[in-house]
C-alpha atoms as a PDB file:
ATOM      1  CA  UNK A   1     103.188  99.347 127.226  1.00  0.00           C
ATOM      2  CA  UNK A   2     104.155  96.122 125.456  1.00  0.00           C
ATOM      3  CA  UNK A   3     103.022  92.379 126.487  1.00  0.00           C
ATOM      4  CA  UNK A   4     106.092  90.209 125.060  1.00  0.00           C
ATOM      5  CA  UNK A   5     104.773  86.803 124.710  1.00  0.00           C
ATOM      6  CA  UNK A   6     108.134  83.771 124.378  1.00  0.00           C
ATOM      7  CA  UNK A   7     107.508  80.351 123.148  1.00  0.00           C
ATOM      8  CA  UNK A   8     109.108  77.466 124.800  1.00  0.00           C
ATOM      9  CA  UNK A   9     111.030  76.297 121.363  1.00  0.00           C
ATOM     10  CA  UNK A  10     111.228  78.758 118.135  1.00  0.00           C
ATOM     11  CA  UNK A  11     109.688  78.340 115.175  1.00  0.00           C
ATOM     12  CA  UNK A  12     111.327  76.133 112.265  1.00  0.00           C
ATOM     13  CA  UNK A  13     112.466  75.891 108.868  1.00  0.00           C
ATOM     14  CA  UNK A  14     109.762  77.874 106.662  1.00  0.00           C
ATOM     15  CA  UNK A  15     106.992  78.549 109.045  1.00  0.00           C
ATOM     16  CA  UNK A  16     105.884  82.171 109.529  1.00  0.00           C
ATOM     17  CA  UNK A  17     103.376  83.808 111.206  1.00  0.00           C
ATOM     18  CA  UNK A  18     102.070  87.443 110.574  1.00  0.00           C
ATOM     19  CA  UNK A  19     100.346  90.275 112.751  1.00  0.00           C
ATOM     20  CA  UNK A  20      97.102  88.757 111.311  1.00  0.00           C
ATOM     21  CA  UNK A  21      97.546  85.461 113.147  1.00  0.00           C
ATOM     22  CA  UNK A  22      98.395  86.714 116.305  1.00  0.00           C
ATOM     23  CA  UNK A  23      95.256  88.921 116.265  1.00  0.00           C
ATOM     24  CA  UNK A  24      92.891  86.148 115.235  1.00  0.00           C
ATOM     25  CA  UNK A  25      94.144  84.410 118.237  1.00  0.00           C
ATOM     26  CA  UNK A  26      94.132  86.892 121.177  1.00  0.00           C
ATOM     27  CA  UNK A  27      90.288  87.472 119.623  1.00  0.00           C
ATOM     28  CA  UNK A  28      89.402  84.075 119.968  1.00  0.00           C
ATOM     29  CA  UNK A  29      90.765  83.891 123.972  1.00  0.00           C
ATOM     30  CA  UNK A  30      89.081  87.588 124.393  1.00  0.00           C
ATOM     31  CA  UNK A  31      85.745  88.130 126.430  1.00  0.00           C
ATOM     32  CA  UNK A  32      83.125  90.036 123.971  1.00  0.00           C
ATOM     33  CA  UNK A  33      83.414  92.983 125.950  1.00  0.00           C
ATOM     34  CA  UNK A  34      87.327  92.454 125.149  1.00  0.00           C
ATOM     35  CA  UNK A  35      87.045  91.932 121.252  1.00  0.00           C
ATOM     36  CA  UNK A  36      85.754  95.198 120.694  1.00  0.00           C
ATOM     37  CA  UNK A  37      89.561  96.315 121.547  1.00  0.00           C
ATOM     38  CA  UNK A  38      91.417  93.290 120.609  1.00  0.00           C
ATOM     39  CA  UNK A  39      89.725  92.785 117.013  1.00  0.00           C
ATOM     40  CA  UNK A  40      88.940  96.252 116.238  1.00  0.00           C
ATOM     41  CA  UNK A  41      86.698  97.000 113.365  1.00  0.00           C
ATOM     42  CA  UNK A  42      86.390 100.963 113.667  1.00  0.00           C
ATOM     43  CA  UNK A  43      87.773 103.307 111.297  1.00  0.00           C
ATOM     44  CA  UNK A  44      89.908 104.640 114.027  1.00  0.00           C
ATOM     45  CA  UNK A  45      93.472 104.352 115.647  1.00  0.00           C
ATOM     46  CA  UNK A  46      93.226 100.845 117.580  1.00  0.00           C
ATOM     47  CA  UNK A  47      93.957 100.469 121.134  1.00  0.00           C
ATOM     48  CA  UNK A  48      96.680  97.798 120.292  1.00  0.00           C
ATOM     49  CA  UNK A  49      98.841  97.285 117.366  1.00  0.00           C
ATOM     50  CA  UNK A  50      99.752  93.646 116.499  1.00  0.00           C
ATOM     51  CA  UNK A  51     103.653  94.113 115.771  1.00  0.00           C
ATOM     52  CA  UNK A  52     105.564  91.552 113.072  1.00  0.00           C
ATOM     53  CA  UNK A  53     106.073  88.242 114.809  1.00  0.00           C
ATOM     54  CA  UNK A  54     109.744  86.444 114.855  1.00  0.00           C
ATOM     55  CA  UNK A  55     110.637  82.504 115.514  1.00  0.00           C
ATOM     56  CA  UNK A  56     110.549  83.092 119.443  1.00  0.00           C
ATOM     57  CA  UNK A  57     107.785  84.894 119.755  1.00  0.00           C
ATOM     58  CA  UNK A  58     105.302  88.148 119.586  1.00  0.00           C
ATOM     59  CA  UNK A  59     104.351  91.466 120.928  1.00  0.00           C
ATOM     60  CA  UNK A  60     101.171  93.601 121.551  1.00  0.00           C
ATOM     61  CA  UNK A  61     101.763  96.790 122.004  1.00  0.00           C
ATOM     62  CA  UNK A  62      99.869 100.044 122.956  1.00  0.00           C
ATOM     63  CA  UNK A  63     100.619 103.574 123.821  1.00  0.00           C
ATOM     64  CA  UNK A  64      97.748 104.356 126.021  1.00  0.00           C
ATOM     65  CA  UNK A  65      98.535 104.506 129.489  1.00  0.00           C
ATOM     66  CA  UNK A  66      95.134 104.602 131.058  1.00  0.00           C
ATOM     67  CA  UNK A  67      93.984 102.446 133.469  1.00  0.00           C
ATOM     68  CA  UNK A  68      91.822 100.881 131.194  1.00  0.00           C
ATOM     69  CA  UNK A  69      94.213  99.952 128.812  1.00  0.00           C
ATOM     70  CA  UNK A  70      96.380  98.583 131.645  1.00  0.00           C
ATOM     71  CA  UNK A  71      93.700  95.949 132.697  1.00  0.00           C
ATOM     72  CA  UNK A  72      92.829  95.052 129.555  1.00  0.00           C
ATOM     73  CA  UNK A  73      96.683  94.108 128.463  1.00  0.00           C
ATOM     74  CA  UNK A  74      96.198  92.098 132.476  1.00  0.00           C
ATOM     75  CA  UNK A  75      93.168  90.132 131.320  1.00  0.00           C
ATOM     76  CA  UNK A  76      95.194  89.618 127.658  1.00  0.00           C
ATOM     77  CA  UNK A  77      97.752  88.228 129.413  1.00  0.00           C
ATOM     78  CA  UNK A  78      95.870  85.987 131.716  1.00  0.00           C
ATOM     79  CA  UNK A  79      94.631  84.576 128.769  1.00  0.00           C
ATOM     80  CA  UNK A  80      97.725  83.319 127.153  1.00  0.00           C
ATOM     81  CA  UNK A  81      98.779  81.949 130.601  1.00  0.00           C
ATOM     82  CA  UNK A  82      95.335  80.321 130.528  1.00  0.00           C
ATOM     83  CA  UNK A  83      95.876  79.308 127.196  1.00  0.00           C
ATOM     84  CA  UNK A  84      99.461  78.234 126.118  1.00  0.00           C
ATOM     85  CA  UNK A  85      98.807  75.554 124.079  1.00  0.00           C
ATOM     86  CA  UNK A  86      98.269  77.310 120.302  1.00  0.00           C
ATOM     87  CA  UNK A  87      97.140  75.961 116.935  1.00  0.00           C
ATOM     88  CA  UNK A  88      97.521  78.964 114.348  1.00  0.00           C
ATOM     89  CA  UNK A  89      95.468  76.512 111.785  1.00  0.00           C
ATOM     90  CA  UNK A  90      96.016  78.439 108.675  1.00  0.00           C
ATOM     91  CA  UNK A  91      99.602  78.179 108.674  1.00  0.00           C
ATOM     92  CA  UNK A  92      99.709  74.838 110.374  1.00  0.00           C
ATOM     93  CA  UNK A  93     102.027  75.701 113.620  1.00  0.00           C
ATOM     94  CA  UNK A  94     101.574  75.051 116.861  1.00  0.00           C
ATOM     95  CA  UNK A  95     103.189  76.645 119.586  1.00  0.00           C
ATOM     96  CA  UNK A  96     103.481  76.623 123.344  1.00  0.00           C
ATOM     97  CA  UNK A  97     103.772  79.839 125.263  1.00  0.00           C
ATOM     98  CA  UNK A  98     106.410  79.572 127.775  1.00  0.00           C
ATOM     99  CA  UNK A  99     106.245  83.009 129.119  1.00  0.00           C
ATOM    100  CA  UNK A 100     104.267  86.264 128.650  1.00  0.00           C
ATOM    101  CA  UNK A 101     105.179  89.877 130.617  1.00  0.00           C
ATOM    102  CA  UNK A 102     103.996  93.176 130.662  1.00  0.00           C
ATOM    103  CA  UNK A 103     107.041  96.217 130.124  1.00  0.00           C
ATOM    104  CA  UNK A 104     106.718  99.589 129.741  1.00  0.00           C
ATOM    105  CA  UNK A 105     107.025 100.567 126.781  1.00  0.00           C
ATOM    106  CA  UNK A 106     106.549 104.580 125.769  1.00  0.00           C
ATOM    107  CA  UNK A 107     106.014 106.474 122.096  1.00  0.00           C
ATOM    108  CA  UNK A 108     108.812 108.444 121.179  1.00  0.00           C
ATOM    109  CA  UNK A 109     109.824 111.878 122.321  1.00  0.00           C
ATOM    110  CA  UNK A 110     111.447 113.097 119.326  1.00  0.00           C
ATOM    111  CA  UNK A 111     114.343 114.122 120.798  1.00  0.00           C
ATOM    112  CA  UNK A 112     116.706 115.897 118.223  1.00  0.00           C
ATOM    113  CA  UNK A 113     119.476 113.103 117.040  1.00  0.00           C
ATOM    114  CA  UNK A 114     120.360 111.653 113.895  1.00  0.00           C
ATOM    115  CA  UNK A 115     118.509 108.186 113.259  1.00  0.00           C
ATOM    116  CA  UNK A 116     118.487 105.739 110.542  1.00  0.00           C
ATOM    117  CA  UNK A 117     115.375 103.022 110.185  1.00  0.00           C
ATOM    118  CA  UNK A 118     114.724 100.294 107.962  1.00  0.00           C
ATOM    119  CA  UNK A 119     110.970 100.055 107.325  1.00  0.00           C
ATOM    120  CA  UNK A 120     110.637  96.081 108.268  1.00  0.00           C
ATOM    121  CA  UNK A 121     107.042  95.792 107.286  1.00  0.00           C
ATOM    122  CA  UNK A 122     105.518  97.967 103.999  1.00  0.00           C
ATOM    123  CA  UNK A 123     104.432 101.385 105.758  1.00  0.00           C
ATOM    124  CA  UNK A 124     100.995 101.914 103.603  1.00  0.00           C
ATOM    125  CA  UNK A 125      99.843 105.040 102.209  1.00  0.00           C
ATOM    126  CA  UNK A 126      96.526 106.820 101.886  1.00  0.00           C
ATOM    127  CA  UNK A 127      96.703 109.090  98.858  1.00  0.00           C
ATOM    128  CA  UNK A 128      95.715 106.823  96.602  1.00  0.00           C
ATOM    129  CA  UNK A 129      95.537 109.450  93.204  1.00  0.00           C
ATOM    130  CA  UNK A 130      99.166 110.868  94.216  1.00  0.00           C
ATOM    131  CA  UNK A 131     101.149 107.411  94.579  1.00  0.00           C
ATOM    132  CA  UNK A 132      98.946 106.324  91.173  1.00  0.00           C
ATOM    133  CA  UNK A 133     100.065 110.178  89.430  1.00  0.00           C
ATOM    134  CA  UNK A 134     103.248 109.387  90.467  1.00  0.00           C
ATOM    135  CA  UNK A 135     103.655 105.659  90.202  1.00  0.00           C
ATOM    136  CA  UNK A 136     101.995 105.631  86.498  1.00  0.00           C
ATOM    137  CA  UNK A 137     105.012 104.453  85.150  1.00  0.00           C
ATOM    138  CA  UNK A 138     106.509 102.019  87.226  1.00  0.00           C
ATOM    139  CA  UNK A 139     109.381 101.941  84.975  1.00  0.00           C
ATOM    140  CA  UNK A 140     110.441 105.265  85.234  1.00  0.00           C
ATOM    141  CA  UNK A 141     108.995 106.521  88.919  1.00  0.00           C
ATOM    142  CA  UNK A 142     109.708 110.053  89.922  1.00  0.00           C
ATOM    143  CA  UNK A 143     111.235 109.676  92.688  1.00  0.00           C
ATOM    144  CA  UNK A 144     111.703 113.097  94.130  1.00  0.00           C
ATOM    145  CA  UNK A 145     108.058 113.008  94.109  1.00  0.00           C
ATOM    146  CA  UNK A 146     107.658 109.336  95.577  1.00  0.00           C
ATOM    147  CA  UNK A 147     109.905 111.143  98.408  1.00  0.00           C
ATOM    148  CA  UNK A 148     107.935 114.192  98.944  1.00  0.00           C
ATOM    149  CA  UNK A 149     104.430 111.749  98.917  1.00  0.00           C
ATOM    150  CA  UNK A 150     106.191 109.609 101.826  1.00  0.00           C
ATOM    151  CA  UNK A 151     107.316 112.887 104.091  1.00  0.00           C
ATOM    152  CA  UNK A 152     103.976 114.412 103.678  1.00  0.00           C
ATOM    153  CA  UNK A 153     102.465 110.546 104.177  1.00  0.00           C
ATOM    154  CA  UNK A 154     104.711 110.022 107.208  1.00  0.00           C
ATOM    155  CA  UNK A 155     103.973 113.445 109.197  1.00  0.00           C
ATOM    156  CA  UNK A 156     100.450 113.303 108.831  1.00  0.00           C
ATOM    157  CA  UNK A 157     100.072 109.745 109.974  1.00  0.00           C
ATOM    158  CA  UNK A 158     102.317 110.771 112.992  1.00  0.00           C
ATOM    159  CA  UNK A 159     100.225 114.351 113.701  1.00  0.00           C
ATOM    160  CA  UNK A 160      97.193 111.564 113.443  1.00  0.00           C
ATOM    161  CA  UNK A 161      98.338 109.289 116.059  1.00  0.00           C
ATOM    162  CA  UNK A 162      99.572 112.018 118.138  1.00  0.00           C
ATOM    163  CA  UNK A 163      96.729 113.797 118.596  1.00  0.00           C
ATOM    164  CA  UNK A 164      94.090 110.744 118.476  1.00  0.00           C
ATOM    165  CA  UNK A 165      96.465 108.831 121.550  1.00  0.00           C
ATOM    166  CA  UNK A 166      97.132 112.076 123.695  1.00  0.00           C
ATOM    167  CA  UNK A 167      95.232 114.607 122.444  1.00  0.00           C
ATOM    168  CA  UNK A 168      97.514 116.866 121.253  1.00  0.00           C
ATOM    169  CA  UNK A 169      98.751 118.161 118.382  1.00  0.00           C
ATOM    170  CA  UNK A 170     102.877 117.720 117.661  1.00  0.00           C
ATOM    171  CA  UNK A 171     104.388 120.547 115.345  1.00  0.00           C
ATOM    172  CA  UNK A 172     106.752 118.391 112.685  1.00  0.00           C
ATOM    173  CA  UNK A 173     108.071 121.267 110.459  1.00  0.00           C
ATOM    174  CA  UNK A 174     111.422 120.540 111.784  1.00  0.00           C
ATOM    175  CA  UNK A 175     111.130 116.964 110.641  1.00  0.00           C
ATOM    176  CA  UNK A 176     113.582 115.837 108.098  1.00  0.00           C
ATOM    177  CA  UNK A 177     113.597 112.988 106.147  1.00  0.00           C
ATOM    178  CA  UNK A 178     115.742 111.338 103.703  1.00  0.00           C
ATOM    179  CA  UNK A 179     115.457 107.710 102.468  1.00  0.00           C
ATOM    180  CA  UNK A 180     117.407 104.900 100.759  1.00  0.00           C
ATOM    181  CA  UNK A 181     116.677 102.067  98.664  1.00  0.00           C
ATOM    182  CA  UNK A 182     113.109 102.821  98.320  1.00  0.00           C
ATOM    183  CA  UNK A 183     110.883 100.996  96.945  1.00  0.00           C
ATOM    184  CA  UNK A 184     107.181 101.695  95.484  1.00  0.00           C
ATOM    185  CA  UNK A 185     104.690  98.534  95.761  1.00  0.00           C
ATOM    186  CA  UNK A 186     100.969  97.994  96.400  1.00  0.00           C
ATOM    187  CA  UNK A 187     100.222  95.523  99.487  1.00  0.00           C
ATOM    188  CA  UNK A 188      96.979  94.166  99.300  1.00  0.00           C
ATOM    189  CA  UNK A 189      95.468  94.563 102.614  1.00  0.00           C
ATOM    190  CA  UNK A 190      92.078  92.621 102.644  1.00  0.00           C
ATOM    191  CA  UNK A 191      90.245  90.654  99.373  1.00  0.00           C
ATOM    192  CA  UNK A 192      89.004  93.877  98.319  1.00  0.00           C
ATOM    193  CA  UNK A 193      91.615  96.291  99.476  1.00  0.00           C
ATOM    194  CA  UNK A 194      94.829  97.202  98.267  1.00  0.00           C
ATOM    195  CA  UNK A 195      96.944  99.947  99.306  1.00  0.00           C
ATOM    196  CA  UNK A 196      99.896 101.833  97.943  1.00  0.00           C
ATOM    197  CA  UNK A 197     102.634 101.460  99.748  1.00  0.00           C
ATOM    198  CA  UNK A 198     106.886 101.641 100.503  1.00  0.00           C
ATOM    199  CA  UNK A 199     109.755  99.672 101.731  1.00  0.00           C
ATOM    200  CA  UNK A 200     113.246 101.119 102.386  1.00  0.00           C
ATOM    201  CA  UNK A 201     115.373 102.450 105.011  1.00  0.00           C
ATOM    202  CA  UNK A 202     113.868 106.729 106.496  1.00  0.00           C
ATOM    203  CA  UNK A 203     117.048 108.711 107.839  1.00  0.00           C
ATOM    204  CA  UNK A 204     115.437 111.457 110.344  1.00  0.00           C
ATOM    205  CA  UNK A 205     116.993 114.300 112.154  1.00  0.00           C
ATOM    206  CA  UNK A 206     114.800 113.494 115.385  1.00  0.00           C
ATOM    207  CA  UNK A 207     113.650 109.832 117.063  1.00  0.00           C
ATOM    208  CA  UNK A 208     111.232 108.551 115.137  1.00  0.00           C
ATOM    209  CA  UNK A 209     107.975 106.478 116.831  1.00  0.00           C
ATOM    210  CA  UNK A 210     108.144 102.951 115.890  1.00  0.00           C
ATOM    211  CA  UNK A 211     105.205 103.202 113.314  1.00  0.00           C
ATOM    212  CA  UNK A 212     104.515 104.997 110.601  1.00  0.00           C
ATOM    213  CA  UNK A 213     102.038 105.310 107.598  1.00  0.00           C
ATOM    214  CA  UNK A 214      98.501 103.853 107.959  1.00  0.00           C
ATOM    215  CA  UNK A 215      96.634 100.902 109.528  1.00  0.00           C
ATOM    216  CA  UNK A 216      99.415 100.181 111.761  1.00  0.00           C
ATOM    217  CA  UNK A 217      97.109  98.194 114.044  1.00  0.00           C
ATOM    218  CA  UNK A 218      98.289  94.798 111.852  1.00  0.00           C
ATOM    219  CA  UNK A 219     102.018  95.698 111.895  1.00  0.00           C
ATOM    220  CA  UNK A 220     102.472  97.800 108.625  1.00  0.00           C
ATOM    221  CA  UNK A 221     105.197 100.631 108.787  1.00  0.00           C
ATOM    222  CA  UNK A 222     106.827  98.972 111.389  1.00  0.00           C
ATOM    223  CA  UNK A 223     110.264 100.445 112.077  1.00  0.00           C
ATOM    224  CA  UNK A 224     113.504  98.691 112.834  1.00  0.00           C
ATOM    225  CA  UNK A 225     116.770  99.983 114.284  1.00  0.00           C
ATOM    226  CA  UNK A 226     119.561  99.733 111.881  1.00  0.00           C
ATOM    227  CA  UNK A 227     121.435  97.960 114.485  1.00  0.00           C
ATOM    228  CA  UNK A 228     118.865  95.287 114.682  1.00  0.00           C
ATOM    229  CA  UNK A 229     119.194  94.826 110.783  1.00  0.00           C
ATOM    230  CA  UNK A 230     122.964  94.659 110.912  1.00  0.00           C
ATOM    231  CA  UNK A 231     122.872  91.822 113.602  1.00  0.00           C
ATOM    232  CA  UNK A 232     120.296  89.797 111.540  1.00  0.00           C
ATOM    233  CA  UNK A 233     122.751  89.926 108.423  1.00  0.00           C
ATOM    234  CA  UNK A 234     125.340  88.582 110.350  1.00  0.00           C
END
């Protein structure tokens, strides 16, 4: 399911916000029976993951479908309603929510076509000593081996999710992947933590889900339709 939430005017000129922001705030509206799911400090797959933010507004999303998870997006959204009025106070913006709904909103079924996505936030990685092996030289990266490190990065994080969400494990040796204009960095993720990590556009021979990589709760390896991207360049 996904709660959209819509502001009643968009954001202006440089202001910004970032997964981060809309996190701190749904925490700080949340019962403390509630933060346990809507801050989420375990070393686990969270219940919700706090997508990249745009000028009109932001999304929550989760692919549980329990009943559980279904109140709790209720009570998130009563909240909002209850509170429209928001001061993000570390970038300085204040918004007013005109509108927040509740849509389905389902992972993928990786249903055999030919699909090209644009990674819009960094999708991180976990093998630290590879990507550094690899990445030594930043000059003169291997990339058939910066490829094979994604692929392998990518259908582990997806076998992860699968079988963490639904309990059940997904067979991916049929997954292809191909990628352009990619791009090594490191994204540092807290004070202490850095990650390595990729940017670029992941051509798949089945429907991909919508994130990839690691610690997708706060919007890293989101993926964006290349139609989207073509209607944002125009």
């Amino acid at each position: 399911m996904k709660l959209i939430v819509l502001y009643d005017k968009p954001l202006i000129g440089n202001q910004r916000l970032f997964p981060r922001d809309i996190r701190n705030y749904i925490g700080s509206i949340s019962s403390e029976e509630d933060k346990e799911f809507t801050m989420w400090h375990k070393r686990e797959l969270p219940h919700i993951l706090y997508t990249m933010p745009n000028r009109k507004g932001f999304a929550i999303v989760s692919y549980k479908d329990d009943d559980f998870t279904k109140k709790l997006f209720e009570r998130i959204k009563t909240n909002i309603q209850n509170n429209p009025n928001i001061n993000f106070q570390n970038n300085n913006i204040q918004v007013k929510v005109k509108e927040a709904y509740i849509i389905d909103y389902g992972y993928t079924n990786f249903k055999p076509q030919f699909e090209e996505r644009l990674l819009k936030t960094p999708m991180l990685m976990r093998q630290f000593a590879r990507a550094k092996s690899i990445t030594r030289d930043v000059k003169d990266i291997n990339i058939q081996d910066l490829e094979k490190l994604v692929t392998d990065e990518i259908k582990e994080s997806i076998s992860y999710m699968y079988k963490n969400w639904f309990d059940k494990d997904i067979d991916l040796s049929d997954l292809m992947l191909v990628y352009k204009d990619l791009k090594y960095l490191v994204v540092k993720y807290k004070d202490d933590q850095y990650f390595p990590a990729i940017q670029g556009t992941i051509i798949a021979n089945k429907k991909l889900p919508d994130f990839v990589g690691y610690n997708i709760g706060l919007g890293y390896g989101e993926l964006e339709r290349k139609k989207n991207t073509d209607r944002r360049g125009q």
